[in-house]
Protein backbone atom coordinates (compact mmCIF):
# COMPACT_ATOMS: atom_id res chain seq x y z
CA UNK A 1 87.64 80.73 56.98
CA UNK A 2 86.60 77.71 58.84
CA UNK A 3 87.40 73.93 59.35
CA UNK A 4 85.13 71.74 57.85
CA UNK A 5 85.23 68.00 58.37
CA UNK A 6 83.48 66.29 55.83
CA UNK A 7 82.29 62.86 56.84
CA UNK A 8 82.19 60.49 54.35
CA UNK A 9 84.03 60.67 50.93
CA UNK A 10 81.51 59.44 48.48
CA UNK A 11 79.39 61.66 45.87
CA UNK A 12 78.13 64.12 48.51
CA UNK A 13 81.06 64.23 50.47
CA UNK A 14 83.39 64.67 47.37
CA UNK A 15 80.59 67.51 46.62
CA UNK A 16 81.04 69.04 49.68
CA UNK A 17 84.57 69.00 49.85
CA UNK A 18 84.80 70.72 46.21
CA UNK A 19 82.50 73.48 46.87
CA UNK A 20 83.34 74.44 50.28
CA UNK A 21 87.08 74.33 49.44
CA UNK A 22 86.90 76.34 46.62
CA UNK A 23 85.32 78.87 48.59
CA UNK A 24 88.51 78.81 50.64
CA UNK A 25 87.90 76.57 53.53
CA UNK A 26 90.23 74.27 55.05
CA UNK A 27 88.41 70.44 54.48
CA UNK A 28 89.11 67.12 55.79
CA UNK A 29 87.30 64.28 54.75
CA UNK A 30 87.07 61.62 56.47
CA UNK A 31 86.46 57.89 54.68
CA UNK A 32 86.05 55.22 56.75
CA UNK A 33 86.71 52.81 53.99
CA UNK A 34 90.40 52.38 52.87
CA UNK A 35 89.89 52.97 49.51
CA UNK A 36 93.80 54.51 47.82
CA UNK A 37 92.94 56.48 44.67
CA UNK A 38 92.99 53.73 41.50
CA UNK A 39 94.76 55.13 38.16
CA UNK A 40 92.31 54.48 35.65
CA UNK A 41 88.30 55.07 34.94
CA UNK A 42 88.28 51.06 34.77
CA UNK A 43 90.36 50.65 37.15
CA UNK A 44 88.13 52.69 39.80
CA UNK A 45 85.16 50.32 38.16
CA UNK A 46 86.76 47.92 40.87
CA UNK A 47 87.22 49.66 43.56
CA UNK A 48 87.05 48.82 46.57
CA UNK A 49 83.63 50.67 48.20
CA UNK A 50 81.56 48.42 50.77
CA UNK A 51 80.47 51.50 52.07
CA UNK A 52 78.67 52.40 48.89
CA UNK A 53 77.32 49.14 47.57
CA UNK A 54 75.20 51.31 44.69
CA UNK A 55 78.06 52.28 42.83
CA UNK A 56 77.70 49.09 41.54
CA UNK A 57 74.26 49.98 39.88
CA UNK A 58 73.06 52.36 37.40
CA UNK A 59 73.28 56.36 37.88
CA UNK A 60 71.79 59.09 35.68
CA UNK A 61 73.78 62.30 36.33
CA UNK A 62 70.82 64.88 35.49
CA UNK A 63 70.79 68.51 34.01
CA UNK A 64 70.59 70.07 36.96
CA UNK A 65 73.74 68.16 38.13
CA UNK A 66 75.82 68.92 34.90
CA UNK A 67 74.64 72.84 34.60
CA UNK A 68 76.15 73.29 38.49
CA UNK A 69 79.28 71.57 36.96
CA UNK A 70 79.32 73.93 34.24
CA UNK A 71 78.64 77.16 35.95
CA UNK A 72 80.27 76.72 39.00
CA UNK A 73 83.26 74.02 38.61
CA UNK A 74 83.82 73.65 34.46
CA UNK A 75 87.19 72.25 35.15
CA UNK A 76 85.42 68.99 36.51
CA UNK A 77 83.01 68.59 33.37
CA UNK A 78 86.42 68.77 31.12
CA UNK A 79 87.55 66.42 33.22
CA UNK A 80 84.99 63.98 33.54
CA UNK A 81 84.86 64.75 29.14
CA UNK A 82 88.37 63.76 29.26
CA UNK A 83 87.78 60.50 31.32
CA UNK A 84 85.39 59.09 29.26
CA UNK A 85 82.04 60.88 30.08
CA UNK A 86 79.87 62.13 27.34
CA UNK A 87 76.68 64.12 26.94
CA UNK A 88 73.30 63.08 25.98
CA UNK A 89 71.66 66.71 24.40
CA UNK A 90 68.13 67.19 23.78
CA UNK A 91 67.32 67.33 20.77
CA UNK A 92 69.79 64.89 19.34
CA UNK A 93 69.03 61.20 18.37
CA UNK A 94 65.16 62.23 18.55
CA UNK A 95 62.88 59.43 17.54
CA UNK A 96 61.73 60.27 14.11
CA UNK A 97 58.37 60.04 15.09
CA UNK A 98 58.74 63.70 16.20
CA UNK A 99 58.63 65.90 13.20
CA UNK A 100 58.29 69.51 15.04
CA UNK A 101 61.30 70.10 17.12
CA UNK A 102 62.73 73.63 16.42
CA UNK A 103 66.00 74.08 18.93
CA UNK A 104 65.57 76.78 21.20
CA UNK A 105 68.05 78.61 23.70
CA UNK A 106 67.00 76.60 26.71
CA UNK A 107 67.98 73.04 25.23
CA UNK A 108 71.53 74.04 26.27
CA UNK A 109 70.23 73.43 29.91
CA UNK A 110 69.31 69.85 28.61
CA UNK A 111 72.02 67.73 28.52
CA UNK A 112 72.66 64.96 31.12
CA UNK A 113 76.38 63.66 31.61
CA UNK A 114 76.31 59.46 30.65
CA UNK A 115 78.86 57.88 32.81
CA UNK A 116 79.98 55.65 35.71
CA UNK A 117 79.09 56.26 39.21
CA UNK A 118 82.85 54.99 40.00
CA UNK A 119 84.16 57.09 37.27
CA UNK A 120 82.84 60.31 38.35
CA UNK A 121 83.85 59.87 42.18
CA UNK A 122 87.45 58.93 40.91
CA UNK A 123 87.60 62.17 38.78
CA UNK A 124 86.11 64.30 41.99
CA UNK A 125 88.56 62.63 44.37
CA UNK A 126 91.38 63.51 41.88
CA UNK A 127 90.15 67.19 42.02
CA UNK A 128 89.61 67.82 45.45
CA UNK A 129 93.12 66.08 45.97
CA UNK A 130 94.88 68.50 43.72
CA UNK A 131 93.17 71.53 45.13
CA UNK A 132 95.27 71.98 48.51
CA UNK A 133 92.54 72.78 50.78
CA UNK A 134 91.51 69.06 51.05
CA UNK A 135 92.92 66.31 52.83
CA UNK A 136 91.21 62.95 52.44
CA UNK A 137 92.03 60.46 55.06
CA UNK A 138 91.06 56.77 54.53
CA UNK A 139 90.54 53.77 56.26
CA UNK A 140 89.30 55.59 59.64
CA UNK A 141 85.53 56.11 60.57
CA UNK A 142 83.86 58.71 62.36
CA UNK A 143 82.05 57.30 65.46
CA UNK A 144 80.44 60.23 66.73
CA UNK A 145 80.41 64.04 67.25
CA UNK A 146 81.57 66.16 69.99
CA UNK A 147 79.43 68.87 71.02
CA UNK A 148 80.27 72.20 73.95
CA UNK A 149 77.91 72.04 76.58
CA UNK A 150 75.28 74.96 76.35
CA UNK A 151 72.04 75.92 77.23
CA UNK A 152 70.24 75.40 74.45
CA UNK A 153 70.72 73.06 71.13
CA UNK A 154 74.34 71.24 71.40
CA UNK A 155 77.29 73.01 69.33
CA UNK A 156 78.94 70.57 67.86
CA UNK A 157 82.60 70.89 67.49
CA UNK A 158 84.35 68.16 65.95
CA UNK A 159 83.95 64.29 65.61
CA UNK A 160 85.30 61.46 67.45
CA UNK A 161 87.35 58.37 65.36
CA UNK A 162 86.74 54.85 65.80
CA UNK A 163 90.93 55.03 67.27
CA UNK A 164 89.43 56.55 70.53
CA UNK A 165 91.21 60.36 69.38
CA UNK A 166 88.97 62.68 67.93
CA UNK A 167 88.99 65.54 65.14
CA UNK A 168 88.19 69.58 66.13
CA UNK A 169 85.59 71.33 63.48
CA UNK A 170 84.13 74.66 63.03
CA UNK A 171 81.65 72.99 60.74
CA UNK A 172 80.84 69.08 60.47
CA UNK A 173 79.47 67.95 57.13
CA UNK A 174 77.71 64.87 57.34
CA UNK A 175 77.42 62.68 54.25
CA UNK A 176 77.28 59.36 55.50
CA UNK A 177 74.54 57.95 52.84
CA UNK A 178 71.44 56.06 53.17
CA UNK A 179 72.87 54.48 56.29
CA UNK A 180 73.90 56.61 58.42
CA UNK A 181 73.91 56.48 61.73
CA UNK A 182 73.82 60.49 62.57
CA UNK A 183 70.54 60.30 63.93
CA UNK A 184 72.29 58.17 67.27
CA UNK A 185 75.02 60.35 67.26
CA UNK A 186 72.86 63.45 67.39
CA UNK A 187 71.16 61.41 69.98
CA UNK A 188 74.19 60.96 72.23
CA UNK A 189 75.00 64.70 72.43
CA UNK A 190 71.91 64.92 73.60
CA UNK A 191 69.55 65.83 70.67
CA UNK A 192 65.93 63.89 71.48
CA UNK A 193 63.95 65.32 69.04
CA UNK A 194 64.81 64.23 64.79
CA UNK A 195 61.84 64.35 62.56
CA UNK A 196 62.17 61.66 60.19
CA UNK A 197 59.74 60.39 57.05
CA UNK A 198 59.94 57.47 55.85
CA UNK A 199 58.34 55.83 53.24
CA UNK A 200 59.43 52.26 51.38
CA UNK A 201 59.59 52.71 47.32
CA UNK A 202 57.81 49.40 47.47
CA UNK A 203 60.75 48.25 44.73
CA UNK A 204 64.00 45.93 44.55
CA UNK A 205 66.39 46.87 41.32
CA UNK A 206 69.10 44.58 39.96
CA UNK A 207 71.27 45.91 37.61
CA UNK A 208 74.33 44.78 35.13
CA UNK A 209 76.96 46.61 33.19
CA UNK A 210 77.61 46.25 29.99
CA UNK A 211 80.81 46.91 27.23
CA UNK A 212 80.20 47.42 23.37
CA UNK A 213 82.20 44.88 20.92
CA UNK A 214 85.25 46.40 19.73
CA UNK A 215 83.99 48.27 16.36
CA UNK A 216 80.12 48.31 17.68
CA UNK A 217 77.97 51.45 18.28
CA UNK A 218 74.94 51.49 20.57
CA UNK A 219 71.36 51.44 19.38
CA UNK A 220 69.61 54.60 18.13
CA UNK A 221 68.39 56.13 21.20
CA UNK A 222 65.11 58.22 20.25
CA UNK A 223 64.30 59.42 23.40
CA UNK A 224 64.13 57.74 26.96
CA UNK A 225 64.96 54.38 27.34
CA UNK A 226 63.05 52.61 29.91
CA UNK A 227 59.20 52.28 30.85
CA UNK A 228 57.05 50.56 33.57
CA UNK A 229 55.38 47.32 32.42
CA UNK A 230 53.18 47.82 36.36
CA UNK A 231 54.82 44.57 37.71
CA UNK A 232 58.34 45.31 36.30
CA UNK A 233 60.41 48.94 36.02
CA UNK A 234 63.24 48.78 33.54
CA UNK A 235 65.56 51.07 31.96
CA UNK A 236 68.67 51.52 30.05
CA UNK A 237 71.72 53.74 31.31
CA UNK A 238 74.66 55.15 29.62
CA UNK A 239 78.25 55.00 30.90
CA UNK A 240 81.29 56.28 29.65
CA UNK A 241 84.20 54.16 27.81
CA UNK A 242 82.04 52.31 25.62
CA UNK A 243 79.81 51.05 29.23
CA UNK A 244 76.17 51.14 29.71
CA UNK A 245 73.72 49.42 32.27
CA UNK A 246 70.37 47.82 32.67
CA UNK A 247 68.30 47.92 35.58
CA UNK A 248 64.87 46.07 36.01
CA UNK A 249 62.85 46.70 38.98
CA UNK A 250 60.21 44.50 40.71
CA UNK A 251 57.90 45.23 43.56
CA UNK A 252 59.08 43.84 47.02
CA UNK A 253 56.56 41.57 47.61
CA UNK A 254 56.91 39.81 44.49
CA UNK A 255 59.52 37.13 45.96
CA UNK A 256 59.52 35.00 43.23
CA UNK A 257 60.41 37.56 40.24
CA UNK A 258 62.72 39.26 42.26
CA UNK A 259 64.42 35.79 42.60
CA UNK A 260 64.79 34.85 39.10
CA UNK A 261 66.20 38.22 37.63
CA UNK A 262 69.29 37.92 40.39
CA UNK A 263 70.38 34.91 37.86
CA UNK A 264 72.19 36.12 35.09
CA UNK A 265 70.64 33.64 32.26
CA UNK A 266 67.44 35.02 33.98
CA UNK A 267 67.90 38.46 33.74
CA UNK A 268 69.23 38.03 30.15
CA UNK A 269 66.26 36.49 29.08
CA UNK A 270 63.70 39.43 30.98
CA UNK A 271 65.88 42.29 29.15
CA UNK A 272 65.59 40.57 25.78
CA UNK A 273 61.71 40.27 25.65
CA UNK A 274 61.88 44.15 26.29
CA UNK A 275 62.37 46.18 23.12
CA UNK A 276 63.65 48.85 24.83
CA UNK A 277 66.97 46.73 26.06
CA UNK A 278 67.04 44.04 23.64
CA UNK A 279 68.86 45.99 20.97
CA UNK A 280 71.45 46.78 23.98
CA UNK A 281 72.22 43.76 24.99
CA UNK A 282 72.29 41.59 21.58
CA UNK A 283 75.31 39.24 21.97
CA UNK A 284 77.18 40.82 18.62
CA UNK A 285 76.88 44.07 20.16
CA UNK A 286 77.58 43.89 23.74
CA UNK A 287 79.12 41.87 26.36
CA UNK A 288 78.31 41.30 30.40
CA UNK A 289 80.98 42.90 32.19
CA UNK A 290 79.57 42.50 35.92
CA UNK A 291 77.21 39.78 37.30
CA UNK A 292 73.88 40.60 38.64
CA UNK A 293 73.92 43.32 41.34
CA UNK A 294 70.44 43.21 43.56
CA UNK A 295 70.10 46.36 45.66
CA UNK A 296 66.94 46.74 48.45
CA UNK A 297 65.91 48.10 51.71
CA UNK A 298 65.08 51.30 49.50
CA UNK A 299 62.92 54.11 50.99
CA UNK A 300 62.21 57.57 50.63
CA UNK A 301 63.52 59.48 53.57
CA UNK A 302 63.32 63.22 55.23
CA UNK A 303 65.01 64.38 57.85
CA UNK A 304 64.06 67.82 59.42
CA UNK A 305 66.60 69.37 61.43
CA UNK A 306 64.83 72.48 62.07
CA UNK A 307 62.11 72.13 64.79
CA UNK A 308 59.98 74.97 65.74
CA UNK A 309 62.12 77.28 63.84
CA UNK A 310 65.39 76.43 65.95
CA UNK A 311 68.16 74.04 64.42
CA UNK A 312 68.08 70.57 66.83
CA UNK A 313 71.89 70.61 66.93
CA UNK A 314 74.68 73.79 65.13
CA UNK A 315 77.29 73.77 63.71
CA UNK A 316 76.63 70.04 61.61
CA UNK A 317 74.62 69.79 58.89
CA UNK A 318 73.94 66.58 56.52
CA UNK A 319 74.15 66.36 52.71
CA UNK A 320 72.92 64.21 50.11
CA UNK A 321 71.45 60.58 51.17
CA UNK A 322 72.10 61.65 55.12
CA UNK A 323 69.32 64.32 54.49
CA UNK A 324 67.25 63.49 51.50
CA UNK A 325 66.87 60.25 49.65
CA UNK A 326 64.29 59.25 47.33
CA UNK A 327 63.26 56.40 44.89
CA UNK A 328 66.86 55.82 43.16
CA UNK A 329 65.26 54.43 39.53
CA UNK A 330 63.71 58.56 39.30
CA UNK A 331 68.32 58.90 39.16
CA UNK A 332 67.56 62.05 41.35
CA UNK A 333 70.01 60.84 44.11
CA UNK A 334 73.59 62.16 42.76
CA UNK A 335 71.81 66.01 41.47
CA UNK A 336 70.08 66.05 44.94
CA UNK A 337 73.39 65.16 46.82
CA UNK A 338 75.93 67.58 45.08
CA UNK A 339 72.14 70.13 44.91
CA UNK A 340 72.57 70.23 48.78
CA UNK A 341 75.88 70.79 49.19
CA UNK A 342 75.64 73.71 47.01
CA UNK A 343 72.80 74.72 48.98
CA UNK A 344 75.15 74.41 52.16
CA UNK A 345 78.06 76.72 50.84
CA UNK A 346 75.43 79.17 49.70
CA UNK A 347 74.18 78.91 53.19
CA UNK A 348 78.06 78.87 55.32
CA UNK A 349 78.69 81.74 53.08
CA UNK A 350 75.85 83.92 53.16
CA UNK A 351 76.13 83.56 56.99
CA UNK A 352 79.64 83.56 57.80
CA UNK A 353 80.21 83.41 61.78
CA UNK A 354 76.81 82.22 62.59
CA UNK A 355 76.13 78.85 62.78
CA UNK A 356 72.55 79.08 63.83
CA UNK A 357 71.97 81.78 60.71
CA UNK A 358 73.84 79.26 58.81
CA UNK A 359 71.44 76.07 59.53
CA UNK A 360 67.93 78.25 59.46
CA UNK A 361 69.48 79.60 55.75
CA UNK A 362 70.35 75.73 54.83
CA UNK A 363 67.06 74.47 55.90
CA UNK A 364 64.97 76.97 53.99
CA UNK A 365 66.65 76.29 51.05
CA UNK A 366 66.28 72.17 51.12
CA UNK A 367 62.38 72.90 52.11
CA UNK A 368 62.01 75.07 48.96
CA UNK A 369 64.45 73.40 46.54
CA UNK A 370 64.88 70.05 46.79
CA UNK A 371 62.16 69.25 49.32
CA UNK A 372 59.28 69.12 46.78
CA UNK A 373 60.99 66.27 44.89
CA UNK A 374 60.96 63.92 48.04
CA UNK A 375 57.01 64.44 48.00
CA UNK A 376 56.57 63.99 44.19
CA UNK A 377 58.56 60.41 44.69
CA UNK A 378 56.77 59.87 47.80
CA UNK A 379 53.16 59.97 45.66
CA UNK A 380 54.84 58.22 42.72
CA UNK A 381 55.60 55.08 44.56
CA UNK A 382 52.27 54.88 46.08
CA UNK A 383 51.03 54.63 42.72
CA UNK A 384 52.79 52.12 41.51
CA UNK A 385 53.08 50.23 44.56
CA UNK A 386 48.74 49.74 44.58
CA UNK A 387 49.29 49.05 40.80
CA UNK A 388 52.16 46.44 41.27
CA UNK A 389 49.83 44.49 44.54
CA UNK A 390 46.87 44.66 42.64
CA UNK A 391 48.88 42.78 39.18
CA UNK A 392 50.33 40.64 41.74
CA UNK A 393 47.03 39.27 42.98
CA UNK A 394 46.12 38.75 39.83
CA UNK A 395 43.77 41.96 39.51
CA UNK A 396 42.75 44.83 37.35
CA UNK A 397 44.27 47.79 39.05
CA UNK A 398 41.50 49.78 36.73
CA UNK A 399 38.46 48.07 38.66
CA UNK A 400 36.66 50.39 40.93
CA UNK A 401 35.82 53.67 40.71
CA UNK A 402 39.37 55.16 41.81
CA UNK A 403 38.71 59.32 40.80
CA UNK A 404 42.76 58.59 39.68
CA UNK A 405 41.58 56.59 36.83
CA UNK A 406 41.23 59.60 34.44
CA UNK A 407 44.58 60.84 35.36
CA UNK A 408 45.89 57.25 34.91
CA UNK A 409 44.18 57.01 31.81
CA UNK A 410 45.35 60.53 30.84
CA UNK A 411 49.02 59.82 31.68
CA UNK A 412 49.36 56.16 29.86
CA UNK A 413 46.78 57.18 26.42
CA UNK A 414 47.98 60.65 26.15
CA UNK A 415 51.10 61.57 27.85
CA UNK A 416 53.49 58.26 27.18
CA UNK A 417 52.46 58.72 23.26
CA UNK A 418 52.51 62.51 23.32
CA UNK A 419 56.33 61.87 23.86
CA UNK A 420 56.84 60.43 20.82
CA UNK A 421 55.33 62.77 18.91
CA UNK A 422 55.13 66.22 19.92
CA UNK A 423 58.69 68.04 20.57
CA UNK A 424 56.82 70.79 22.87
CA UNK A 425 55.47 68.08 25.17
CA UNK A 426 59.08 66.13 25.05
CA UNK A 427 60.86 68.47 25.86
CA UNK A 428 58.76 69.93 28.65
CA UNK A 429 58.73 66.35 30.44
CA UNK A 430 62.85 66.24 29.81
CA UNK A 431 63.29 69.49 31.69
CA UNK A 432 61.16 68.01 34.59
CA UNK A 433 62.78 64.81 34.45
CA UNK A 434 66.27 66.80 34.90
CA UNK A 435 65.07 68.75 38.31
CA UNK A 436 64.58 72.18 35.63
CA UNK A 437 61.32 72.70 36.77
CA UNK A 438 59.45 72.21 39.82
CA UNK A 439 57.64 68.70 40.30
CA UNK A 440 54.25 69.83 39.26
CA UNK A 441 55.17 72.13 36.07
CA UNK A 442 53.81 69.44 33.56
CA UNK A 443 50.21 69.62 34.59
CA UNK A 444 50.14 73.30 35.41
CA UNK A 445 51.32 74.00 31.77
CA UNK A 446 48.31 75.13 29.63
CA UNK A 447 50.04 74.41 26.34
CA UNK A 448 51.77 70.77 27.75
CA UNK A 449 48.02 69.96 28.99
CA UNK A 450 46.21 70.71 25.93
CA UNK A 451 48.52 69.10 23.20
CA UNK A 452 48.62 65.50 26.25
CA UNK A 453 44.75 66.09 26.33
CA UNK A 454 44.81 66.33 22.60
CA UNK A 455 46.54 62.87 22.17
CA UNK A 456 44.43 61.36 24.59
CA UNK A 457 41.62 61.78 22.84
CA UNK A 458 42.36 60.32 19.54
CA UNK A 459 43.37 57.25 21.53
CA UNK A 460 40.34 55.24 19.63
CA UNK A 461 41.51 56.53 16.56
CA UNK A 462 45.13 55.50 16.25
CA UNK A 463 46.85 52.11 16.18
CA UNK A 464 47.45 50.75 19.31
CA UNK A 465 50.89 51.51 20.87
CA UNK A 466 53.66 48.59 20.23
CA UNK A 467 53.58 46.95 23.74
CA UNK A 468 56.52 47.54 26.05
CA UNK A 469 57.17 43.97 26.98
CA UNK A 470 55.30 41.24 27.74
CA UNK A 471 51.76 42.45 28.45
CA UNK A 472 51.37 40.15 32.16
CA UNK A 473 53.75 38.69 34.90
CA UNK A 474 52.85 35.70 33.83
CA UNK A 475 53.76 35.82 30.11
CA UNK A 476 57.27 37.30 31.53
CA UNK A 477 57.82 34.38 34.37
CA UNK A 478 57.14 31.52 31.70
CA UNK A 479 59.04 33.09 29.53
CA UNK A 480 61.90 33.05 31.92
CA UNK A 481 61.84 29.88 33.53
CA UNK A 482 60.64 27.87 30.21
């Protein structure tokens, strides 16, 4: 068995650490924040993680993050249960709207975990404490790698610490997050080739926690809390020990909004003119437990190290956010992270002894798996970022003759009610929402197609859908600053 330093100790790394361990490697991770393990769910609320300023904003933990929990590590969903997690099932809490739902076997794939971003890295940081194989060292950061000299792509072989020593590794996992700097280290061993796509989400998010009133229950769910007003995202997300969150989103270039909802009264005041969080947030039933947290600098990012069909560097390989990071309000970013470092044991495992074997297995895998997600967020946000400049200016982002506007059209007068009514459609959007499907399984589904289609045509026949919020920017800025 190996020697795998993990760098970084957040979601991925924690990830990392669990899986690989378990498969009986030796793992040290190393955090280069000093963050000491806190004794409480609330307690780790407050911890102590510069590093990782969006724990302090709103998660979803998705199906196909829970499902690897339960078939692969079931003694971390009992004790994320046990700490104050719950799940959210399909099927349950359906808005009565939807009169056909009949349960079948695959809803027990659909359940997402509601909880804490803090709380779950404090219950995997308890695990991979207790499991023998891990040691977690704190408070010292990885500055760069060590590679053997060779002929071809480097080998790296351990990583050097910002005290000047440095730490041997068979295997060097990075998962560094959003910011990491692995592309210079990579370059100073001599890599000069890292394919890299970037694209920005074209979106700042603030968010704010929330506690229910002693003796209070949250509102009736009925389905998925959030929507897209065009100039404003917003959604609601539950935690675990009575928490929850709301987000609200704005487009980057819109300065001014962005501005106002970083003020508490401000924000207040958005998230009560939207039905959606209104109900959450009414004073009798909830307090503010955080002030606003504003998060930006977001993009979708690939990196590609594979080139030609040769890995750029072997023996290191990046997880989550150091690899793959999309649009976080999609909540894809915690499934993908732990997704790849699955992938990566599969990978170490399958090839045991050869790194190169190892990183061609890896990369196939993230191309096929959890590749075609960074594309579908990729073509999402270009969407909504034309939609969001045109509303800003003060434009119809339906003028023209766009071929999109049928699809648009489709997607806002068929799909978005469909969802409210038909179970079949419902639950095959929940399944793609949770990773269960690949990105484009809604529109190649014949049945899906023809019951959205179906909808979309009565759409001058029905009464018009109760509007999600305010129905301009403008109506939601006065509002705010009245």
């Amino acid at each position: 068995m190996a020697h795998v330093v993990v760098v970084g100790g957040g979601f991925a790394g924690l990830g990392a650490a669990l899986t690989l361990s378990r498969r009986g490697h030796a793992v040290t991770v190393m955090e280069r924040d000093p963050t000491p393990l806190p004794a409480t769910a609330d307690e780790a609320f407050a911890w102590d993680r510069r590093g990782a300023p969006q724990v302090r904003h709103s998660h979803a933990f998705l199906a196909r993050l829970r499902n690897l929990l339960r078939d692969r590590h079931p003694d971390v969903l009992a004790a994320l249960l046990e700490a104050g997690a719950s799940e959210l099932r399909f099927g349950d809490d359906l808005a009565p709207t939807i009169t056909n739902y009949v349960r079948e076997p695959g809803d027990d794939d659909l359940v997402i975990l509601a909880c804490r971003r803090t709380t779950f890295e404090w219950v995997l940081r308890r695990t991979v404490t207790a499991e023998g194989r891990v040691e977690i060292i704190t408070g010292s950061a990885v500055t760069g790698l060590v590679a053997a000299p060779t002929d071809g792509a480097p080998t790296v072989t351990g990583v050097t610490l910002d005290n000047g020593t440095s730490l041997a590794a068979d295997i060097v996992v990075v998962a560094s997050g959003r910011r990491s700097t692995l592309p210079d280290w990579l370059s100073a061993i001599g890599v000069m080739t890292l394919p890299e796509e970037v694209e920005d989400t074209g979106i700042v998010y603030c968010s704010r926690f929330y506690r229910l009133r002693p003796g209070q229950a949250p509102p009736r769910r009925g389905g998925v809390i959030g929507g897209d007003l065009g100039y404003l995202k917003f959604g609601v997300f539950v935690g675990d020990n009575a928490t929850f969150s709301v987000t609200l989103a704005v487009p980057t270039d819109d300065a001014e909004l962005r501005a106002l909802l970083t003020r508490p009264e401000a924000f207040e005041q958005a998230a009560s003119l939207l039905p959606a969080t209104a109900a959450w947030i009414e004073v009798e039933r909830a307090e503010a437990i955080t002030p606003v947290h504003r998060m930006a600098g977001l993009v979708n990012r690939l990196r590609t190290f594979v080139v030609d069909g040769e890995p750029i560097a072997i023996g290191v390989h990046p997880v989550g956010d150091a690899l793959l990071c999309t649009n976080p309000l999609y909540g894809r970013g915690c499934a993908t992270g732990f997704w790849s470092a699955a992938l990566l044991d599969e990978a170490i495992a399958a090839h045991a002894g050869d790194a190169r074997a190892q990183a061609l297995a890896y990369h196939d895998a993230v191309r096929t798996e959890i590749e075609p997600w960074y594309r579908s967020s990729v073509n999402q946000d270009a969407e909504a970022r034309r939609v969001a400049a045109a509303l800003l200016a003060g434009e119809d982002p339906e003028d023209g003759d766009d071929p999109r506007a049928f699809m648009r059209s489709v997607f806002r007068e068929g799909l978005v009610p469909a969802l409210r009514r038909d179970a079949i459609v419902l639950r095959a959007f929940v399944r793609n929402l949770n990773l269960l499907t690949p990105p484009d399984a809604l529109i190649r589904d014949a049945d899906v197609g023809a019951r959205v289609l179906a909808v979309w045509q009565e759409r001058d026949q029905r009464e018009p859908e109760k509007p999600l919020g305010p129905k301009t920017r403008a109506e939601l800025v006065a509002a705010i600053t009245a």
